[in-house]
Protein backbone atom coordinates (compact mmCIF):
# COMPACT_ATOMS: atom_id res chain seq x y z
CA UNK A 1 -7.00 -12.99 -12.70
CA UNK A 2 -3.54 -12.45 -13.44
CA UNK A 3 -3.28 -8.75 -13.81
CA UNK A 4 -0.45 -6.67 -14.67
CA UNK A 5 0.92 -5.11 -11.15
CA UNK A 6 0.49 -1.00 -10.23
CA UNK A 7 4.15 0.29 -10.14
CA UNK A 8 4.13 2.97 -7.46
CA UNK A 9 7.52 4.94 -7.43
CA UNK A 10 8.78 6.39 -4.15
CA UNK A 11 11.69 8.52 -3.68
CA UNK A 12 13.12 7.95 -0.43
CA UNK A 13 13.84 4.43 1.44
CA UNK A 14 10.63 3.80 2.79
CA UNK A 15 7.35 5.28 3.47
CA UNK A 16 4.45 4.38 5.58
CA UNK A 17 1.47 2.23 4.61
CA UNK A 18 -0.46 5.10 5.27
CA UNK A 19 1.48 7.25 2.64
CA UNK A 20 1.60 4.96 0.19
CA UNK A 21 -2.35 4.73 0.57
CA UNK A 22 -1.90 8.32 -0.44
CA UNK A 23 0.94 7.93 -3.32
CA UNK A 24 -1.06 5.18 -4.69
CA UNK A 25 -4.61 7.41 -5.02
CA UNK A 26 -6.05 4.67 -3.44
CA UNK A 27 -7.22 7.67 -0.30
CA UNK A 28 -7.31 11.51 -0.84
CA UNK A 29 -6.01 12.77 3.01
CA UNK A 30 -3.88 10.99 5.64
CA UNK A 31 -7.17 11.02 8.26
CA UNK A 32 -8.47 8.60 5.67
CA UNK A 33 -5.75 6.30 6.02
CA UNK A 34 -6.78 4.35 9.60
CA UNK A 35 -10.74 4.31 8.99
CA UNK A 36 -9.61 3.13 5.25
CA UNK A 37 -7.65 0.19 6.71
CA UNK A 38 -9.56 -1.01 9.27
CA UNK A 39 -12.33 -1.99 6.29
CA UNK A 40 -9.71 -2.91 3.84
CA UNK A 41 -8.07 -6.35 3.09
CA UNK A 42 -4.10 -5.43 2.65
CA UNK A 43 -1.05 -8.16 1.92
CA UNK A 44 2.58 -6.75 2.15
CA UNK A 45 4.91 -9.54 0.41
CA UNK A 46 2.49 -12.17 0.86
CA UNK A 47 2.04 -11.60 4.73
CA UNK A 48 -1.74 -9.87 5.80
CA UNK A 49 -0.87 -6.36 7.81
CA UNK A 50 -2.94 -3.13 8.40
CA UNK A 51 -1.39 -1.05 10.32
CA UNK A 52 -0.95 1.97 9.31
CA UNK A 53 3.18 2.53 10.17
CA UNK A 54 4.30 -0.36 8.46
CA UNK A 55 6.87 0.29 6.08
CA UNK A 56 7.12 -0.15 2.75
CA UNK A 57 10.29 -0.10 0.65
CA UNK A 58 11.30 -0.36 -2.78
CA UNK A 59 10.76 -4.03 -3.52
CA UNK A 60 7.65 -4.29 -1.61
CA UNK A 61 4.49 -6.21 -3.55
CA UNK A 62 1.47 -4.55 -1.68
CA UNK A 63 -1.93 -6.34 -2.14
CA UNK A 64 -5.05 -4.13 -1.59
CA UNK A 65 -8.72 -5.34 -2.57
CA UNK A 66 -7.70 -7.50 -5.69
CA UNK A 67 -5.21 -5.05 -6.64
CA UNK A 68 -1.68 -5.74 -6.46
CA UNK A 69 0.93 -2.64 -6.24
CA UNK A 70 4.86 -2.70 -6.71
CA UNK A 71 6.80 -0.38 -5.41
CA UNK A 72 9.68 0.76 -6.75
C-alpha cells in the first residue's frame, strides 16, 4: 500500500486543518470541516490530531483515511 503522496500547494505559511480539508477537495464548505473531522481518522507528521485549527505548513505529511497528502 505504498502509494504515491497528494502534493497540496499552499501559498502562504500555514493554513488551518480545516482549510486544507478545503484546498485538498477532500470537503466542499468550511461548515463541513468540524462534522467531517469528528468521523474522520487524520495523522499530521505521524502524530493523530483533529482539530480543526491545527496548522499545517509547507513540509507537513497529512494522513486522512488511507490517503496521505504533502504539502508544499
Amino acid at each position: 500500500m505504498d502509494k504515491k503522496p497528494i502534493e497540496v500547494k499552499i501559498a502562504s505559511e500555514f493554513i488551518t486543518l480545516g482549510q486544507f480539508l478545503k484546498y485538498a477537495d477532500i470537503i466542499q464548505s468550511g461548515g463541513e470541516a468540524k462534522p467531517y473531522l469528528q468521523t474522520a481518522h487524520v495523522v499530521i507528521n505521524d502524530v493523530e490530531d483533529n482539530r480543526r485549527g491545527r496548522k499545517i505548513r509547507p513540509g507537513d505529511k497529512v494522513e486522512i483515511d488511507s490517503k496521505v497528502y504533502l504539502v508544499s
